[in-house]
N, C-alpha and C. Protein backbone atom coordinates (compact mmCIF):
# COMPACT_ATOMS: atom_id res chain seq x y z
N UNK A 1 0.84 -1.18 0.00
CA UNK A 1 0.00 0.00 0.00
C UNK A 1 0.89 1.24 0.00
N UNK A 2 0.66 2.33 -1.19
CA UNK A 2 1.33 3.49 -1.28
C UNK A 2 1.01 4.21 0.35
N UNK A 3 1.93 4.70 0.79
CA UNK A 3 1.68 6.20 1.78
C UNK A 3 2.62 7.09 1.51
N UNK A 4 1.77 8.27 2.12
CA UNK A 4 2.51 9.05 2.09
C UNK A 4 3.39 9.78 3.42
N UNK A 5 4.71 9.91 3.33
CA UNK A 5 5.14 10.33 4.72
C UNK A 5 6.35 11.88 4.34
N UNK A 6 5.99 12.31 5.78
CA UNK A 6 7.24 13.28 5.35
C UNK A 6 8.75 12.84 6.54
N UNK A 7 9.74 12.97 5.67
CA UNK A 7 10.95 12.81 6.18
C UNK A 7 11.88 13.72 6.67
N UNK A 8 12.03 14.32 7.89
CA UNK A 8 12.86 15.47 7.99
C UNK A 8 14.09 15.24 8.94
N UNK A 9 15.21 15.50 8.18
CA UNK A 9 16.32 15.24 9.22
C UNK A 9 17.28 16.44 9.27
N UNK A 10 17.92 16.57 10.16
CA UNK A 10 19.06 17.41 10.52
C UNK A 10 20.66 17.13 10.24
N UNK A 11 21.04 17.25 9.53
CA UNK A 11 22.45 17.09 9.62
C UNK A 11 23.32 18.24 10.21
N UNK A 12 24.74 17.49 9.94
CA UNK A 12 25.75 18.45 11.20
C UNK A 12 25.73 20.29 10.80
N UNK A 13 25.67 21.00 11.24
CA UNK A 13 26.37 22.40 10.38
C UNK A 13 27.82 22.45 10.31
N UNK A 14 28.49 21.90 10.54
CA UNK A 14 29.80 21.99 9.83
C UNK A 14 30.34 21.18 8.66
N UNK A 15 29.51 20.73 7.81
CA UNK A 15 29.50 20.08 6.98
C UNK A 15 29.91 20.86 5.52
N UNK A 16 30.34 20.55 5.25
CA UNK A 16 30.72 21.21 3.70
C UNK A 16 29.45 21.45 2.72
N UNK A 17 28.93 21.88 1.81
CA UNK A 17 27.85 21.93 0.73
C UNK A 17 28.21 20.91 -0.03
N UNK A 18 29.43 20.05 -0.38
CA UNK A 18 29.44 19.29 -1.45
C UNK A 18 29.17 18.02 -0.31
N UNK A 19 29.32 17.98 0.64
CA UNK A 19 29.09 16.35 1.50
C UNK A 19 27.74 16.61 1.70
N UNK A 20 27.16 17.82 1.80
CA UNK A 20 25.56 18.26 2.54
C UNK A 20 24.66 17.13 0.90
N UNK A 21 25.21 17.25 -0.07
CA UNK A 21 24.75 17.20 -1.37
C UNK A 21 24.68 15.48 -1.48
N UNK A 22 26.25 15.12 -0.99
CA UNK A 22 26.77 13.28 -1.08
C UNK A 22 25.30 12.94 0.37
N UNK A 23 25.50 13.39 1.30
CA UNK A 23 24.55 12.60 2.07
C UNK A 23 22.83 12.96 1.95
N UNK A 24 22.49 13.79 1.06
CA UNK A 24 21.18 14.03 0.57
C UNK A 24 21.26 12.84 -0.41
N UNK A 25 22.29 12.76 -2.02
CA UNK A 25 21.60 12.14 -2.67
C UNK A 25 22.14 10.44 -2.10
N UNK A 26 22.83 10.05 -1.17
CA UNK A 26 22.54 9.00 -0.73
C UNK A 26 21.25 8.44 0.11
N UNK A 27 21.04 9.15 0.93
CA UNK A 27 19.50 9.26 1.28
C UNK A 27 18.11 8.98 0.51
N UNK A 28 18.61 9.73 -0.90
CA UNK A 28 17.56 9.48 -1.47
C UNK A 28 18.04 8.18 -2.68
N UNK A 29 19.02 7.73 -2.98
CA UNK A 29 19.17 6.84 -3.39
C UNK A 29 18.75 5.17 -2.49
N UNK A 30 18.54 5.49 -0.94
CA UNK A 30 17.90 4.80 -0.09
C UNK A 30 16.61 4.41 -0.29
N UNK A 31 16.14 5.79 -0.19
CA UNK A 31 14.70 5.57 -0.16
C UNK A 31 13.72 4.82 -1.68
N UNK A 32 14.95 4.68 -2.51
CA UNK A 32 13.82 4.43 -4.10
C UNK A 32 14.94 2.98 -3.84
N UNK A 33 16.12 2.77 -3.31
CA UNK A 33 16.01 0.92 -3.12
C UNK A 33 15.48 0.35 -2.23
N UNK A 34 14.91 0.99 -1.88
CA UNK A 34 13.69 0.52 -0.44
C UNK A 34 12.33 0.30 -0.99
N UNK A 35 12.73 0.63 -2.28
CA UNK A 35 10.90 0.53 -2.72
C UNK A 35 9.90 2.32 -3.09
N UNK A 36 10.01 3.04 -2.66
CA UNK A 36 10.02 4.30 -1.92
C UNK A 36 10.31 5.10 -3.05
N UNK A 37 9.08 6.19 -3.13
CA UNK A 37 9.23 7.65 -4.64
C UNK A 37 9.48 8.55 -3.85
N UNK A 38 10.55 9.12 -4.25
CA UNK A 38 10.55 10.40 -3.60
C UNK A 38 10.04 11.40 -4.31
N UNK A 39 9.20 12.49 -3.55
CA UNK A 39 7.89 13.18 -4.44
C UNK A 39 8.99 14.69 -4.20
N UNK A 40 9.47 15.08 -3.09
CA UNK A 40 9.99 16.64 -2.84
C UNK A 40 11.10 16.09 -1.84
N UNK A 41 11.98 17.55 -2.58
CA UNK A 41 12.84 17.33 -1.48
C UNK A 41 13.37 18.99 -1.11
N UNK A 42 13.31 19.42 -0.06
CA UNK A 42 13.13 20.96 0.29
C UNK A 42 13.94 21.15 1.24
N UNK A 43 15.19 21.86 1.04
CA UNK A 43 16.42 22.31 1.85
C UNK A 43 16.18 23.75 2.76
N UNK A 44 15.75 23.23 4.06
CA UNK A 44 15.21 24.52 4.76
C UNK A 44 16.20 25.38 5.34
N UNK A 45 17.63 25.02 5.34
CA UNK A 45 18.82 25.66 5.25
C UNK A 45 19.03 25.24 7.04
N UNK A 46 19.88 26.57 7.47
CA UNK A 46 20.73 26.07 8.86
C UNK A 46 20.01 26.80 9.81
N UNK A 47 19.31 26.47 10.78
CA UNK A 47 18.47 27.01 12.02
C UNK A 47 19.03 26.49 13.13
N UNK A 48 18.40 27.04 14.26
CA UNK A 48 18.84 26.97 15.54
C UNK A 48 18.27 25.83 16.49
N UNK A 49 19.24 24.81 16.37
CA UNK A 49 17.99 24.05 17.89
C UNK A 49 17.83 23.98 18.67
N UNK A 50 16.69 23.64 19.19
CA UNK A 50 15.64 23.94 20.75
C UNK A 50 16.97 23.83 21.60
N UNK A 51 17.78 22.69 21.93
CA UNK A 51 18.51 22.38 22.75
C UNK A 51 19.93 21.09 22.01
N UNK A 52 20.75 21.02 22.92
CA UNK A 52 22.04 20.77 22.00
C UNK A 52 22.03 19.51 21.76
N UNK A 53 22.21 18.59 20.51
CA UNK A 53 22.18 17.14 19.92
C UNK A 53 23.66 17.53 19.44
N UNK A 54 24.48 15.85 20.39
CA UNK A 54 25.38 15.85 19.90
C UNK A 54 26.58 17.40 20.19
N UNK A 55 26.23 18.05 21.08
CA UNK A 55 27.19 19.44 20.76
C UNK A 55 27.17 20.58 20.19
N UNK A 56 25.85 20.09 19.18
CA UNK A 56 25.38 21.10 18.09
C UNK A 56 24.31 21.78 18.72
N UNK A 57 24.50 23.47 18.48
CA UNK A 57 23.71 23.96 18.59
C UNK A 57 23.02 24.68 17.31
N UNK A 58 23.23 24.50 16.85
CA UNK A 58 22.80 24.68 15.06
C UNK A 58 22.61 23.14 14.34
N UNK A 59 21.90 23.28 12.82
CA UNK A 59 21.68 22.38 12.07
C UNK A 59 21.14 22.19 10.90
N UNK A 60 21.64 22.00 10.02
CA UNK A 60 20.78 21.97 8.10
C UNK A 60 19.34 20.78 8.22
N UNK A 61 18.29 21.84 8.12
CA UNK A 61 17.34 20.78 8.29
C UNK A 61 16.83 20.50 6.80
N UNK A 62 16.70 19.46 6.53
CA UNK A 62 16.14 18.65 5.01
C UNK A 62 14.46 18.16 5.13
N UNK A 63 13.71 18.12 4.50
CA UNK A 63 12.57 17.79 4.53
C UNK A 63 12.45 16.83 2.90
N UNK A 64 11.82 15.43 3.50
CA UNK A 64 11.48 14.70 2.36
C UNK A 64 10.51 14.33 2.58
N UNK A 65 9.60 14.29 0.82
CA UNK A 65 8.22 13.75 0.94
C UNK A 65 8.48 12.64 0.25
N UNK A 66 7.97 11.61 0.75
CA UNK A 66 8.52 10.23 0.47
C UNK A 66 6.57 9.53 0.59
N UNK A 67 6.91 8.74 -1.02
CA UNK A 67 5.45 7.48 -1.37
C UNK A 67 6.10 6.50 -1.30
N UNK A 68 5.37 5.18 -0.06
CA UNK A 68 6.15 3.93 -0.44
C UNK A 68 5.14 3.39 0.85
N UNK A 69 5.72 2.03 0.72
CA UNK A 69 4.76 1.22 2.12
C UNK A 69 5.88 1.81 3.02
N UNK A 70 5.19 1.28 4.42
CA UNK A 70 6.05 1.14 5.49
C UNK A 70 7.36 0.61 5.59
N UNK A 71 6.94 -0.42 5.27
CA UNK A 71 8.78 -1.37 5.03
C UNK A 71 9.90 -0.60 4.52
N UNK A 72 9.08 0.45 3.58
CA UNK A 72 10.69 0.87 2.74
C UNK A 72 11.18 2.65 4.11
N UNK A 73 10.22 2.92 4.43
CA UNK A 73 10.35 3.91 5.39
C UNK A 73 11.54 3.15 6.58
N UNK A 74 10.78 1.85 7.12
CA UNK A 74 11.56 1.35 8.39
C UNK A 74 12.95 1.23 8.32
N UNK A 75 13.28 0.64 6.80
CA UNK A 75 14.79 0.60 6.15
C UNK A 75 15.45 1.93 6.04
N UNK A 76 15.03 3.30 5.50
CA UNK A 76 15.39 3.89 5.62
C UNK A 76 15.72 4.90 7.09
N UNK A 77 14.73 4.25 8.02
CA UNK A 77 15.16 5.14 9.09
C UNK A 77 16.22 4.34 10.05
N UNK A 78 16.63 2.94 9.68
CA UNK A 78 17.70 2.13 10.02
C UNK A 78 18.93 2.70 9.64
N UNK A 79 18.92 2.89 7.78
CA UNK A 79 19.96 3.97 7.57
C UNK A 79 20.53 5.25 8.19
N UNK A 80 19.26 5.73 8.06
CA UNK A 80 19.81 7.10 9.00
C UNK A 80 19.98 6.92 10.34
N UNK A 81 19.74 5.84 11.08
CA UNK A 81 20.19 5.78 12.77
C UNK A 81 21.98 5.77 12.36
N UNK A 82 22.69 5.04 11.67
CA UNK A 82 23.80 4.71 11.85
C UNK A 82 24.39 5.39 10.48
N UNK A 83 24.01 6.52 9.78
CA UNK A 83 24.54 7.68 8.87
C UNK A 83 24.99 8.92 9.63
N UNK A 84 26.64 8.80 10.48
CA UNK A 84 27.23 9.59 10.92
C UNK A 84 26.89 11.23 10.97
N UNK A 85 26.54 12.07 9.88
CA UNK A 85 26.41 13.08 9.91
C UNK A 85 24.81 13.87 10.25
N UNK A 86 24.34 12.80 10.08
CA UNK A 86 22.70 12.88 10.58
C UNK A 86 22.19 12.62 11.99
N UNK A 87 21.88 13.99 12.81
CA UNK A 87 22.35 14.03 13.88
C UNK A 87 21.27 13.69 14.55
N UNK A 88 19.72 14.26 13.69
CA UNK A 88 18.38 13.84 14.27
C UNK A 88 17.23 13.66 13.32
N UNK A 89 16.61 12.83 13.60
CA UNK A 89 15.11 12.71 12.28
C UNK A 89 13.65 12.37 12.53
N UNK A 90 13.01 12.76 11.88
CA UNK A 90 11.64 12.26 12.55
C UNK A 90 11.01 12.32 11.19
N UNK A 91 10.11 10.82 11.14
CA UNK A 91 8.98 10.28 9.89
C UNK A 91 7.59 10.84 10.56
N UNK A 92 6.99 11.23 9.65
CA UNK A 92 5.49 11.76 10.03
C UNK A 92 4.82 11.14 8.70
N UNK A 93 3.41 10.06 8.83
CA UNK A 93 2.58 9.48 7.76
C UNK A 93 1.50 10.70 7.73
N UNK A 94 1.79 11.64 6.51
CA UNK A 94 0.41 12.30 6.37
C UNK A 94 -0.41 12.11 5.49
N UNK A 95 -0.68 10.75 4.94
CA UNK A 95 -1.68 11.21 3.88
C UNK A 95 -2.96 10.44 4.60
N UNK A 96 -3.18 10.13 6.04
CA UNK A 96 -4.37 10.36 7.34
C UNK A 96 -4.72 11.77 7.22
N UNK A 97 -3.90 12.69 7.78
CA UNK A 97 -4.26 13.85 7.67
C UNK A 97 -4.70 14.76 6.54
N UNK A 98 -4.02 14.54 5.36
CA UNK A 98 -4.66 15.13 3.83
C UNK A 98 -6.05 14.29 3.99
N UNK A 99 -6.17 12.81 4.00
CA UNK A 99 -7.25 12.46 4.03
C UNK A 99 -8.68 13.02 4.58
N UNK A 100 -7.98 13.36 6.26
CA UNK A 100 -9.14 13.92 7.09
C UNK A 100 -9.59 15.13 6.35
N UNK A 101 -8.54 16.01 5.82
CA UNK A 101 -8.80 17.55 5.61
C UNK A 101 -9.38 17.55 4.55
N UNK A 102 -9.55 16.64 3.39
CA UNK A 102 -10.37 16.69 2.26
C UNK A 102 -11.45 16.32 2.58
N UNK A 103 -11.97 15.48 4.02
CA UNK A 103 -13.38 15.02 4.07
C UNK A 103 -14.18 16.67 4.56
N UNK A 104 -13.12 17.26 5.97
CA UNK A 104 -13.28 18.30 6.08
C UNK A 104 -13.75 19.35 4.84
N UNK A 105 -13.26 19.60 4.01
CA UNK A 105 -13.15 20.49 3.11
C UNK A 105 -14.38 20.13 1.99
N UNK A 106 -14.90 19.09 2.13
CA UNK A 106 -16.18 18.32 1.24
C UNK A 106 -17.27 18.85 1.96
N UNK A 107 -17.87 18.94 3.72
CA UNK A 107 -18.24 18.97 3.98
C UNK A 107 -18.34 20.34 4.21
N UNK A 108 -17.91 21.15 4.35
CA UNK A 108 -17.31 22.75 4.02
C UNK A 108 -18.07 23.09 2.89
N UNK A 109 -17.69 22.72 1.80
CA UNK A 109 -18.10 23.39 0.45
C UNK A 109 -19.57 22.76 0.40
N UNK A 110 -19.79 21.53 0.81
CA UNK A 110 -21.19 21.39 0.56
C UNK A 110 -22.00 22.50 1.57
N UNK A 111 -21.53 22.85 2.12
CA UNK A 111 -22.55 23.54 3.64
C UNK A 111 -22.52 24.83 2.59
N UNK A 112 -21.74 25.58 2.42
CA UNK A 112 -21.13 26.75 1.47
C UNK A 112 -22.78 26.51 0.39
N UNK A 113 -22.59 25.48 -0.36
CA UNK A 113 -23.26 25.48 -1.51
C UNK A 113 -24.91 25.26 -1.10
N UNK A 114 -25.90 24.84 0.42
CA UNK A 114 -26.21 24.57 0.59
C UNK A 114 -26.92 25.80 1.00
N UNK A 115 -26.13 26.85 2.00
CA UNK A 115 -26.53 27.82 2.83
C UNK A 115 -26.61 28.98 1.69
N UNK A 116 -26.03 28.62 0.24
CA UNK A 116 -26.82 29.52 -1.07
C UNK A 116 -27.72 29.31 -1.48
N UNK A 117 -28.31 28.31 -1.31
CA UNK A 117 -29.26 28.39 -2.68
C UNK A 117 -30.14 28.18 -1.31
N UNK A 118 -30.70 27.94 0.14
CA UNK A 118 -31.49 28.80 1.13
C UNK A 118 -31.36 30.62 1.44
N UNK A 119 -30.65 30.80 1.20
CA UNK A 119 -29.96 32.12 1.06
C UNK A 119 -30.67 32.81 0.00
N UNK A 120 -30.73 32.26 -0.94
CA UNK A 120 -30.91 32.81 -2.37
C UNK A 120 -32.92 32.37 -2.22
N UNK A 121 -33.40 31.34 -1.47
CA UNK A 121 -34.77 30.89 -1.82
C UNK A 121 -35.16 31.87 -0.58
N UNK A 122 -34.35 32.01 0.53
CA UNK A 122 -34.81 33.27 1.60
C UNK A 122 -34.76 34.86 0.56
N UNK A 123 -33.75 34.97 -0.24
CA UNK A 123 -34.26 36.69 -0.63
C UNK A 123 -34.99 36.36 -1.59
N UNK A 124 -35.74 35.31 -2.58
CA UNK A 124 -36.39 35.35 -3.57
C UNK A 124 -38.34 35.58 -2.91
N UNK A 125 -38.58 34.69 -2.15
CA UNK A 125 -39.64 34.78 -1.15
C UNK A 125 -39.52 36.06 -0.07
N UNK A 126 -38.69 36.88 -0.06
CA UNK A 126 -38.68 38.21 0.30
C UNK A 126 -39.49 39.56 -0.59
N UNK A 127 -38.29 38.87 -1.55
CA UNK A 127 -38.89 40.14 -3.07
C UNK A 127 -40.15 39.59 -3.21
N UNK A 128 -40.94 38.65 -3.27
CA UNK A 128 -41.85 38.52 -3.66
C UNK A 128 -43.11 39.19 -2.76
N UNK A 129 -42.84 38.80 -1.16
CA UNK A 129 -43.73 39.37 -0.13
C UNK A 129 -43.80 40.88 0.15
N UNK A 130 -42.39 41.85 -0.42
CA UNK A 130 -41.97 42.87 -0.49
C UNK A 130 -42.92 44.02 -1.50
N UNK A 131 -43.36 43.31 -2.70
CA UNK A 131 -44.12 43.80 -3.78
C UNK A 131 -45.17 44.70 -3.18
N UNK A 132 -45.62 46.10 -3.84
CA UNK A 132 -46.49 46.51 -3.38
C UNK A 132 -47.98 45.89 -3.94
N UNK A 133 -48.82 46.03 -3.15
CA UNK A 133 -50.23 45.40 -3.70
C UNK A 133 -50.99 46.34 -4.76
N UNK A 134 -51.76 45.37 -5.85
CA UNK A 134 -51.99 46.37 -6.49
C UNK A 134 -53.28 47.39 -6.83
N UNK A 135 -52.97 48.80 -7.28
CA UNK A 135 -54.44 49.45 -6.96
C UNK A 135 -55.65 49.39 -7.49
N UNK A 136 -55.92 49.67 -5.96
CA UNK A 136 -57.59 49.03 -6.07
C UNK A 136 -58.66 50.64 -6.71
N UNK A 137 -59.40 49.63 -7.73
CA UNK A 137 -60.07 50.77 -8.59
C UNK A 137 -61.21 51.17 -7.11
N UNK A 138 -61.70 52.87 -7.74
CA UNK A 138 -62.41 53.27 -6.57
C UNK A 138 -64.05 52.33 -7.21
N UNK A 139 -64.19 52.37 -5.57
CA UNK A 139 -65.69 51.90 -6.08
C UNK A 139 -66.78 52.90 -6.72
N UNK A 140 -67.75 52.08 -7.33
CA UNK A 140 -68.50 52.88 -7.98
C UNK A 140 -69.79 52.92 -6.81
N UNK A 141 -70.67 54.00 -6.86
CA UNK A 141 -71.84 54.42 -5.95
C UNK A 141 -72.90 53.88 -7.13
């Protein structure tokens, strides 16, 4: 079964740009012999962390969106336990959550499309009760 997960890890900041590059595309050469598409891959550059891993108080954080079963995820996060320069990581499965938010978002637009056309049958039965009545001829004696 395809899922979808996002992959985000930290590597060292003292790392060079050409090794930052060797341990990205090994990573992702992981994840597609694992079975595993990699959909994005988004370099959020060097930020500050909460508290010190390893010594580091800084870190290049990477974000991957990764399609594949589980199995090929578990392999890859085996890799990265024992990939030296990768200091911290965390897998998140979101396509639960895209899931939820599109049921959300169905039920949204139907309410949207629902509360118009009552909307629209409330001012039509307005204009109509609104009309002046029409005049009455005088009577004749």
């Amino acid at each position: 079964m395809q899922r979808t997960y996002e992959l985000m890890f930290i590597v060292r900041p003292d790392l060079a740009d050409e090794d930052v590059d060797k341990v990205i595309s090994t990573i992702e050469a992981q994840v597609t012999s694992a079975g595993g598409t990699l959909k994005n891959v988004e370099r959020m550059g060097k930020r500050r962390l909460a508290y010190l891993v390893r010594n580091f108080a800084d870190g290049l954080y990477i974000l991957f969106t990764i399609e594949g079963p589980g199995s090929a995820i578990s392999e890859v996060e085996r890799r990265l336990r024992v990939t030296e320069p990768v200091i911290k990581f965390i897998t998140v499965r979101v396509d639960q959550e895209q899931k939820r938010l599109g049921k959300v978002k169905a039920i949204r637009d139907s309410r949207r499309r629902g509360q118009g056309t009552h909307a629209q049958a409330a001012a039509a039965e307005a204009a109509q009760t609104a009309e002046p009545p029409a005049e009455q001829a005088p009577a004749q004696a």
